[in-house]
N, C-alpha and C. Protein backbone atom coordinates (compact mmCIF):
# COMPACT_ATOMS: atom_id res chain seq x y z
N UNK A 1 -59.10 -53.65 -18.59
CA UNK A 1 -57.72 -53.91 -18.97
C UNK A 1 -57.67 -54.69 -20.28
N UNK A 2 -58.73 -55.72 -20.34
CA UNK A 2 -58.51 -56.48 -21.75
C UNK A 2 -58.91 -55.64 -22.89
N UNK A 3 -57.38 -55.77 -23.66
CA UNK A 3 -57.04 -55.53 -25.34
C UNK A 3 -57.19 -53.28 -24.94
N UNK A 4 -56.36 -53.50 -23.60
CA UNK A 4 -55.89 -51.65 -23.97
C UNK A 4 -54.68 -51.72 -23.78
N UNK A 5 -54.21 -51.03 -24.89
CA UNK A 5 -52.67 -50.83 -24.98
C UNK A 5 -52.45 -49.98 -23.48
N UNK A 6 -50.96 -50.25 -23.15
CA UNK A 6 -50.66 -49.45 -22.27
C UNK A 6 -51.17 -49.08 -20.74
N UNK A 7 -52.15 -50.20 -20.59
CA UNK A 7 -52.44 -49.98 -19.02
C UNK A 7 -51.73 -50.79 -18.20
N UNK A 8 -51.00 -51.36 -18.07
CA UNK A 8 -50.16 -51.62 -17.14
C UNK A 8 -48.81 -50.69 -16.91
N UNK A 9 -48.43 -50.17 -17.87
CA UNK A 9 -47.64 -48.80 -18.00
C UNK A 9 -48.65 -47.75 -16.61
N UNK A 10 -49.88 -47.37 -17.05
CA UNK A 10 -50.46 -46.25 -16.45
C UNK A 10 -50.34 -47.28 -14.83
N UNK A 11 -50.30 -48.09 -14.84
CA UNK A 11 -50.32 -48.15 -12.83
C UNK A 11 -48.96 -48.17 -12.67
N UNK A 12 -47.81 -48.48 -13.25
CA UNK A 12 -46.72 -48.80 -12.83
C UNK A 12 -46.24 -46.99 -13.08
N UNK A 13 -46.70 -46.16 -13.70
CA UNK A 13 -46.82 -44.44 -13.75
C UNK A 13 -47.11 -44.07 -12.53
N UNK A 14 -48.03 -44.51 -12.20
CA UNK A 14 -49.20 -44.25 -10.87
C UNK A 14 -48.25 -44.38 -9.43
N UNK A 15 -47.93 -45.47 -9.63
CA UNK A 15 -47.20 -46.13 -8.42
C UNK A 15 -45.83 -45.31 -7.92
N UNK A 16 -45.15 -44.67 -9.39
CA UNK A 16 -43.94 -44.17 -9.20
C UNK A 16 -44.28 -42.93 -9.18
N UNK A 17 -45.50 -41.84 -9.57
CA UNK A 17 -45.48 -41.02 -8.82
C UNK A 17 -45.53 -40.47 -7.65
N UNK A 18 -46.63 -41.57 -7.30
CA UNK A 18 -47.02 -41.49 -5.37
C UNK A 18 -45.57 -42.47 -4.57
N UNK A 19 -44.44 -42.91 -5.22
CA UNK A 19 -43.59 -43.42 -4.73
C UNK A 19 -43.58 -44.80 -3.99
N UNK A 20 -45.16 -45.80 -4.60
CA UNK A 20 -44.87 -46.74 -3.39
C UNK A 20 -44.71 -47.73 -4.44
N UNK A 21 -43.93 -48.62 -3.92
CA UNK A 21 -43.31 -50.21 -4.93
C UNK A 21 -44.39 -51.20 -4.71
N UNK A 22 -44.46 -51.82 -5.73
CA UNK A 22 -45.34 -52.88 -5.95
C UNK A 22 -44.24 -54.31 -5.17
N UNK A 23 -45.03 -54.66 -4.07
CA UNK A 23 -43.89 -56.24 -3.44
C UNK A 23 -44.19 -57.25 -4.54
N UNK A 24 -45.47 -57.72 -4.70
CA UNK A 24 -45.63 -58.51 -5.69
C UNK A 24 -46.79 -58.42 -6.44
N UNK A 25 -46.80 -58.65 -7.63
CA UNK A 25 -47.96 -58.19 -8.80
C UNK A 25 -48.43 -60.00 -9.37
N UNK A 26 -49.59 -60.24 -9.80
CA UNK A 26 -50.13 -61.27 -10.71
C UNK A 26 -51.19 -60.59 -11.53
N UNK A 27 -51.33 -61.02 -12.68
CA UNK A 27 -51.71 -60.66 -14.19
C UNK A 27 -52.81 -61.31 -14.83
N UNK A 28 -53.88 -61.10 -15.14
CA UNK A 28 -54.50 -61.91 -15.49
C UNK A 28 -54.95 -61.12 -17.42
N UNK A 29 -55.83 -61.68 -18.15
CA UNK A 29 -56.22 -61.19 -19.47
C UNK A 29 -56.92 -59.44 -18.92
N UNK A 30 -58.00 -59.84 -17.71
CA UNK A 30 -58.71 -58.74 -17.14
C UNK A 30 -58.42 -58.08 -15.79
N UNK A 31 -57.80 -58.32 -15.17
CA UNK A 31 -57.01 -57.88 -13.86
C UNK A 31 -55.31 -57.95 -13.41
N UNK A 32 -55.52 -56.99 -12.66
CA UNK A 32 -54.06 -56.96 -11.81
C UNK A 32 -54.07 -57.30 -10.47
N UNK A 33 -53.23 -57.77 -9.55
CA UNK A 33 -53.12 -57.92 -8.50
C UNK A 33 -52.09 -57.26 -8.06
N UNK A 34 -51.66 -56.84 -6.91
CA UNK A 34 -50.59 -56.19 -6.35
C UNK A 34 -50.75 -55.88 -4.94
N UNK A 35 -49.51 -56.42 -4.32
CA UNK A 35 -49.18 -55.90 -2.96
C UNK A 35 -48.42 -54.69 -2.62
N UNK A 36 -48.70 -54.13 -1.38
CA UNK A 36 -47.57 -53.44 -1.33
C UNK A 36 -47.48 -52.43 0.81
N UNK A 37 -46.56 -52.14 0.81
CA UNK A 37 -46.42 -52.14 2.16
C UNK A 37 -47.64 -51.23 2.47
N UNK A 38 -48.09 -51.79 3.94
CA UNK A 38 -48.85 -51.05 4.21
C UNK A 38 -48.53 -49.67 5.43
N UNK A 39 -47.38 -49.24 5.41
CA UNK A 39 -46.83 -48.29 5.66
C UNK A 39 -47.05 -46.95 4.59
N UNK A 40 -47.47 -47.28 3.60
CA UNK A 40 -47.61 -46.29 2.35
C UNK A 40 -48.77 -46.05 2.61
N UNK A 41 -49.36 -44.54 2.24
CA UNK A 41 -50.64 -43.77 2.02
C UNK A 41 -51.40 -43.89 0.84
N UNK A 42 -52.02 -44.81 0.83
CA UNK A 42 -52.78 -45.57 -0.27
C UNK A 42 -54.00 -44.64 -1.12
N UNK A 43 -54.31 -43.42 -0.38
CA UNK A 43 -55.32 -43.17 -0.43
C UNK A 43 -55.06 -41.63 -2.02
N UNK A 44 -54.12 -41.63 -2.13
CA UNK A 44 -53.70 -40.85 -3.43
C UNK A 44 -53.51 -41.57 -4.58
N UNK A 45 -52.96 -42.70 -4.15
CA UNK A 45 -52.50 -43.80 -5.35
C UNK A 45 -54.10 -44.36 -5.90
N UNK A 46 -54.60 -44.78 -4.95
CA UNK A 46 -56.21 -45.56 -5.25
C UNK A 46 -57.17 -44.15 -6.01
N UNK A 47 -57.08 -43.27 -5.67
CA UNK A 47 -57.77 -42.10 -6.58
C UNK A 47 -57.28 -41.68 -7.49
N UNK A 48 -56.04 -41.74 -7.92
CA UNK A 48 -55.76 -41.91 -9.39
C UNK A 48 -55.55 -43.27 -10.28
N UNK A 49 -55.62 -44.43 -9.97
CA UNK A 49 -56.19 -45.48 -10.16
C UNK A 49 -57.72 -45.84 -10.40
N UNK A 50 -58.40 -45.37 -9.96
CA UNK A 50 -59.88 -45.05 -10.09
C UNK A 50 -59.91 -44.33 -11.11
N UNK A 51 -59.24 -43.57 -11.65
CA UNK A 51 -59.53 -42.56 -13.01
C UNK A 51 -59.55 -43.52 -14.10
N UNK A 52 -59.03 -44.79 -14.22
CA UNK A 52 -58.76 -45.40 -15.28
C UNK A 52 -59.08 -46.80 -15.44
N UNK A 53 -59.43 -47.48 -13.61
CA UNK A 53 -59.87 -48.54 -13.15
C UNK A 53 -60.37 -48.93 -12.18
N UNK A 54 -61.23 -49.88 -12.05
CA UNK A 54 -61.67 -50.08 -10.84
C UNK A 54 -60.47 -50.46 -9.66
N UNK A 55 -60.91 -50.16 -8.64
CA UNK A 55 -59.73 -50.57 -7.56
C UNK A 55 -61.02 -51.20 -6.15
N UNK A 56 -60.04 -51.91 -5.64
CA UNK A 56 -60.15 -52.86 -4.16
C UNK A 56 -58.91 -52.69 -3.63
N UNK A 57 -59.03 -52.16 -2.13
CA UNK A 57 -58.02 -52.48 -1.23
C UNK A 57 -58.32 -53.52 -0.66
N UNK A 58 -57.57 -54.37 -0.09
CA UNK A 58 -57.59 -55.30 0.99
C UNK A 58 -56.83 -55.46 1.98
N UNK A 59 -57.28 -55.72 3.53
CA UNK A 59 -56.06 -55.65 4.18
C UNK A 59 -55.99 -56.82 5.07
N UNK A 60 -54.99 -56.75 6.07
CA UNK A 60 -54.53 -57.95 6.75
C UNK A 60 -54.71 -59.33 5.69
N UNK A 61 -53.65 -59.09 5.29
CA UNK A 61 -52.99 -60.25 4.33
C UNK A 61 -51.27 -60.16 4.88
N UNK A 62 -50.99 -61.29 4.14
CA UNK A 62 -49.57 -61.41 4.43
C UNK A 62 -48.98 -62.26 3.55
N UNK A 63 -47.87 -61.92 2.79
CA UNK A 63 -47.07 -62.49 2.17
C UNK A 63 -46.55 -63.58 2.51
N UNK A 64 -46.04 -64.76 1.72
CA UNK A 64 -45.47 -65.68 2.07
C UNK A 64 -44.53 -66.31 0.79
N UNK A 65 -42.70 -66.27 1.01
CA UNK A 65 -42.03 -66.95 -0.13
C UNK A 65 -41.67 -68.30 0.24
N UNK A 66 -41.55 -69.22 -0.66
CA UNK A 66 -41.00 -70.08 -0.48
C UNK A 66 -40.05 -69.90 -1.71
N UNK A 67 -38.59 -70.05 -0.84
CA UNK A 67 -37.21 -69.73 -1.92
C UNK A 67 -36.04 -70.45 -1.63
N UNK A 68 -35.81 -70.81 -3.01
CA UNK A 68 -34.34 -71.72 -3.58
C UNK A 68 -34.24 -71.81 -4.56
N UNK A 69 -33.09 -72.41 -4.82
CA UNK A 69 -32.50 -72.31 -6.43
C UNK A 69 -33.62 -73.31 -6.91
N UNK A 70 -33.92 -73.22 -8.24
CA UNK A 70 -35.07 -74.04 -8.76
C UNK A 70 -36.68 -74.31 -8.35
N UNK A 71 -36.46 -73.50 -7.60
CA UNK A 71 -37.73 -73.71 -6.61
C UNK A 71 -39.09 -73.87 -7.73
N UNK A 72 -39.08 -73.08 -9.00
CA UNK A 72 -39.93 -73.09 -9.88
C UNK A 72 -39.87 -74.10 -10.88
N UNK A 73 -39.14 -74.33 -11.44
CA UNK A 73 -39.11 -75.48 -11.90
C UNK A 73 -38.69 -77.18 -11.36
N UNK A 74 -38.96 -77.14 -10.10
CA UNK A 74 -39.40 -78.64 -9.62
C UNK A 74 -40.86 -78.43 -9.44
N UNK A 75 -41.59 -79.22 -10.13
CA UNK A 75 -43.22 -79.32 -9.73
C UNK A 75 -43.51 -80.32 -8.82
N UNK A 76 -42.42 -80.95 -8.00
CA UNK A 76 -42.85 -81.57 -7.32
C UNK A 76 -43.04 -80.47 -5.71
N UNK A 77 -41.88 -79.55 -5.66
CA UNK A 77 -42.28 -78.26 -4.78
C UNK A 77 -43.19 -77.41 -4.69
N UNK A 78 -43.75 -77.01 -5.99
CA UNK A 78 -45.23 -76.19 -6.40
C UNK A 78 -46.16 -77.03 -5.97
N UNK A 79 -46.43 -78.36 -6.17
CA UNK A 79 -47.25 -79.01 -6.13
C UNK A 79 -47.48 -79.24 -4.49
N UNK A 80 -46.31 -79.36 -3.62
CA UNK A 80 -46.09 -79.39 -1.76
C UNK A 80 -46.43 -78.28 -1.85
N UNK A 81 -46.52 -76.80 -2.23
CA UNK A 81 -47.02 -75.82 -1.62
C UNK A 81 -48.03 -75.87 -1.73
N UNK A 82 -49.07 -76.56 -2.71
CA UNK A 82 -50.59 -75.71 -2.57
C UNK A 82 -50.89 -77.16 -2.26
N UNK A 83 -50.48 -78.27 -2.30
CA UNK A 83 -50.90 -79.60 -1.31
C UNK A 83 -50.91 -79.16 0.26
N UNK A 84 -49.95 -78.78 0.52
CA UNK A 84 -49.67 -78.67 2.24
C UNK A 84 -50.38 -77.37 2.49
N UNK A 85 -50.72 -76.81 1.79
CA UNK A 85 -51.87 -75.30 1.79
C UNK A 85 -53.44 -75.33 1.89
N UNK A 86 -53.94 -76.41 1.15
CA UNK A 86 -55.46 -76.86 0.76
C UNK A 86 -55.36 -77.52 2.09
N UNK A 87 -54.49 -78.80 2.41
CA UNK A 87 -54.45 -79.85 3.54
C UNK A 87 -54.97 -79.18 4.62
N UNK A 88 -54.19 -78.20 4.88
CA UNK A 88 -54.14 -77.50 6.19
C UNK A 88 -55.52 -76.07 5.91
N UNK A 89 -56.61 -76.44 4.87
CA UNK A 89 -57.51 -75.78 4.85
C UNK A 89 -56.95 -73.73 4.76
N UNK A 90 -55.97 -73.95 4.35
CA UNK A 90 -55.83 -72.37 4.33
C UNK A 90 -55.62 -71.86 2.80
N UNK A 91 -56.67 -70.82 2.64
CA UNK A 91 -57.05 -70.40 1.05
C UNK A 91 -55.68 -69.20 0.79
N UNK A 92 -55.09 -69.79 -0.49
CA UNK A 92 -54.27 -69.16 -1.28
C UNK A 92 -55.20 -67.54 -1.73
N UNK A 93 -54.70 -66.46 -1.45
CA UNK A 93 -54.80 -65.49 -2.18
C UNK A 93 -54.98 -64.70 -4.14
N UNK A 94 -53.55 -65.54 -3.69
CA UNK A 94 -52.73 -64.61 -4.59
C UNK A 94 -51.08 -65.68 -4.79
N UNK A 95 -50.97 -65.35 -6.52
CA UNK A 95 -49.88 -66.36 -6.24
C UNK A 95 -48.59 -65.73 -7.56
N UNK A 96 -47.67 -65.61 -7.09
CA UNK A 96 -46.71 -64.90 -8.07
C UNK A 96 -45.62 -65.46 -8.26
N UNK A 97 -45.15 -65.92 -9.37
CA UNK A 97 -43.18 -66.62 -9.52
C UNK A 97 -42.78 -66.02 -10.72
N UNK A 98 -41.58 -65.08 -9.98
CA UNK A 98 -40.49 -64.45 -10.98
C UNK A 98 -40.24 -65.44 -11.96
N UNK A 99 -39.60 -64.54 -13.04
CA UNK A 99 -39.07 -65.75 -14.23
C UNK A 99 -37.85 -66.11 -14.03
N UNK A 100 -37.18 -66.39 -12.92
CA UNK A 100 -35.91 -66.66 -12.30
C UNK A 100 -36.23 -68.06 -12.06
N UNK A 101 -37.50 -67.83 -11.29
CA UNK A 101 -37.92 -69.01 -10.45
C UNK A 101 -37.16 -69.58 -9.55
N UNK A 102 -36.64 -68.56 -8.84
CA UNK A 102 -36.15 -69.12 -7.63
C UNK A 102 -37.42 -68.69 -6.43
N UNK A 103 -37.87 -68.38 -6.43
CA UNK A 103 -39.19 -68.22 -6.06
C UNK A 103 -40.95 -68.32 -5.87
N UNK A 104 -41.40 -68.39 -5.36
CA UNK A 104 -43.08 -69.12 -5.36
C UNK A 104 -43.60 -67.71 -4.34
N UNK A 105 -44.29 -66.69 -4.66
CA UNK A 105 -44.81 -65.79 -3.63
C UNK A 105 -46.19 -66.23 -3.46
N UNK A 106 -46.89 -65.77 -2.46
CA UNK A 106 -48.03 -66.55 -1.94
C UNK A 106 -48.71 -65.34 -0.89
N UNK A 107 -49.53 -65.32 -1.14
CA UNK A 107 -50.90 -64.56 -0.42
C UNK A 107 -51.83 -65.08 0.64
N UNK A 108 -51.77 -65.02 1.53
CA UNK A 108 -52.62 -66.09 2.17
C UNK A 108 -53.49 -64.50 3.44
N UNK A 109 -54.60 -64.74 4.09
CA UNK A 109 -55.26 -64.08 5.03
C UNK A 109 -53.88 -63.98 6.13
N UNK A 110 -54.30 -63.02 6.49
CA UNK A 110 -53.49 -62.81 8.23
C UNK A 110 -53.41 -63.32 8.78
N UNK A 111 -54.43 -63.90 9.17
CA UNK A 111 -54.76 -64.96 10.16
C UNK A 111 -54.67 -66.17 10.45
N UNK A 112 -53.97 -67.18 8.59
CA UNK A 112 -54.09 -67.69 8.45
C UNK A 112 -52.06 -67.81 8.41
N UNK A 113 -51.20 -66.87 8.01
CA UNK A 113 -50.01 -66.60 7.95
C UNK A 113 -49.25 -67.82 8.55
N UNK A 114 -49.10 -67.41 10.26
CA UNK A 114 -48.38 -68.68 11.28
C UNK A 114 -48.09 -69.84 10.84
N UNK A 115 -49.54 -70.18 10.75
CA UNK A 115 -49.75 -71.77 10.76
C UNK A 115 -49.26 -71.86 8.66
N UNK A 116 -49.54 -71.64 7.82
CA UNK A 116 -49.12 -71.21 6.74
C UNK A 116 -47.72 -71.36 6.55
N UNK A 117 -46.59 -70.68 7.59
CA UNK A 117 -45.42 -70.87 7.34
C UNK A 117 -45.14 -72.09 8.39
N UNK A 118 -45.40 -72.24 9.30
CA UNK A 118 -45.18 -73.77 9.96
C UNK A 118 -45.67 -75.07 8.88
N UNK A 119 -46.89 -75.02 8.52
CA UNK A 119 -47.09 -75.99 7.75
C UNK A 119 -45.97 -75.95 6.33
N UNK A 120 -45.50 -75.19 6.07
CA UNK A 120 -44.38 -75.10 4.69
C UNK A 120 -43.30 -75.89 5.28
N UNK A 121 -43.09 -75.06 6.15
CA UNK A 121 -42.03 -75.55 6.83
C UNK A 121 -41.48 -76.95 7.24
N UNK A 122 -42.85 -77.32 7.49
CA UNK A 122 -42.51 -79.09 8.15
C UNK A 122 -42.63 -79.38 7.02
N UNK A 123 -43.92 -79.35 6.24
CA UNK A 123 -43.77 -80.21 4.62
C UNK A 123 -42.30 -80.00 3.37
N UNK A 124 -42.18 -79.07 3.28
CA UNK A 124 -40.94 -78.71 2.34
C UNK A 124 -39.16 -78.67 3.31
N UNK A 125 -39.19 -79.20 4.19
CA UNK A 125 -37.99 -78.99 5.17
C UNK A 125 -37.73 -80.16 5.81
N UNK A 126 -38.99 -80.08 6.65
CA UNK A 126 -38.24 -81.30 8.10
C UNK A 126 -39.04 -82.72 7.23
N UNK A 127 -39.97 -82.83 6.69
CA UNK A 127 -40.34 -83.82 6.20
C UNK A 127 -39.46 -84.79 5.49
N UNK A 128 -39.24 -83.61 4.34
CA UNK A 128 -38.40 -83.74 3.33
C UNK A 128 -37.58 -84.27 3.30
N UNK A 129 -36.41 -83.94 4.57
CA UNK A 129 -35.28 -83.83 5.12
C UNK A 129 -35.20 -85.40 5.71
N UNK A 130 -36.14 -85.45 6.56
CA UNK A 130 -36.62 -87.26 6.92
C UNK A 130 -36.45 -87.91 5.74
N UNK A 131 -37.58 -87.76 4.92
CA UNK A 131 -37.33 -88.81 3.68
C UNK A 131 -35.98 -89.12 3.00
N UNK A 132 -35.28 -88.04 2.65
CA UNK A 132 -33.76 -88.27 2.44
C UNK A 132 -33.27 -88.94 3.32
N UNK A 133 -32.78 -88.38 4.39
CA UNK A 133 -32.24 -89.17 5.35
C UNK A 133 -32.42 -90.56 6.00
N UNK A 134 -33.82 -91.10 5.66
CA UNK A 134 -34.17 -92.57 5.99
C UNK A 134 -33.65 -93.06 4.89
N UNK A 135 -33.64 -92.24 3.70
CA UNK A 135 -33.46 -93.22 2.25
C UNK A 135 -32.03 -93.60 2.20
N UNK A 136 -31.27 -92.93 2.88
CA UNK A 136 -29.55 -93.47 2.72
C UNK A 136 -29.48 -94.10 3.54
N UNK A 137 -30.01 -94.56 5.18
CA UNK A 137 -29.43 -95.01 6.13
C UNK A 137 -29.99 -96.42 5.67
């Protein structure tokens, strides 16, 4: 991928011929990342992808957003997601934020998902929610 014109064009070609949407993509100088449902027949898309790049499937993964207005630009929220993520020993994937930034997408193992959104949950919510609330009373 590094310094060729036009290859991110040829997968986003790729994708819309075989009809399946990319959920979330990350970018690097030499790679792409991308999710996408696993209800789709992968196995046409990945052989014309192979004509032009290497490919890896991976499976049992699972998405995870954490979303609100600003969500991207408070770093004190980015910083609770991959704090309360490492804490709780569960390895980040994959990590994607629209330029809206109302959003933080997140990759984490299957297995690791549950506990992943419980731990968000108490840290960015009920925690949170405590600390405010002790701070006025």
């Amino acid at each position: 991928m590094l310094g060729h014109h036009g290859f991110m064009a040829r997968i986003f070609e790729a994708c819309a011929q075989r009809e399946v949407a990319l959920d979330m993509i990350a970018t690097t100088e030499v790679s792409v990342s991308a999710t996408v449902e696993e209800s789709h027949d992968l196995g046409s898309l990945v052989g014309d992808l192979r004509r032009f790049a290497e490919v890896e499937v991976e499976r049992q993964i699972a998405t995870i957003a954490v979303v609100g207005h600003g969500v991207g630009d408070a770093a004190g929220v980015v910083n609770a997601v991959f704090h309360t993520l490492t804490s709780h020993d569960i390895p980040i994937r994959m990590i994607s934020m629209g330029g809206r930034r109302t959003n933080v997408g997140l990759v984490v193992d299957e297995a690791h998902a549950a506990d992943a959104v419980r731990a968000l949950h108490r840290a960015l919510l009920e925690e949170r929610s405590q600390v405010a609330g002790g701070a006025s009373t």
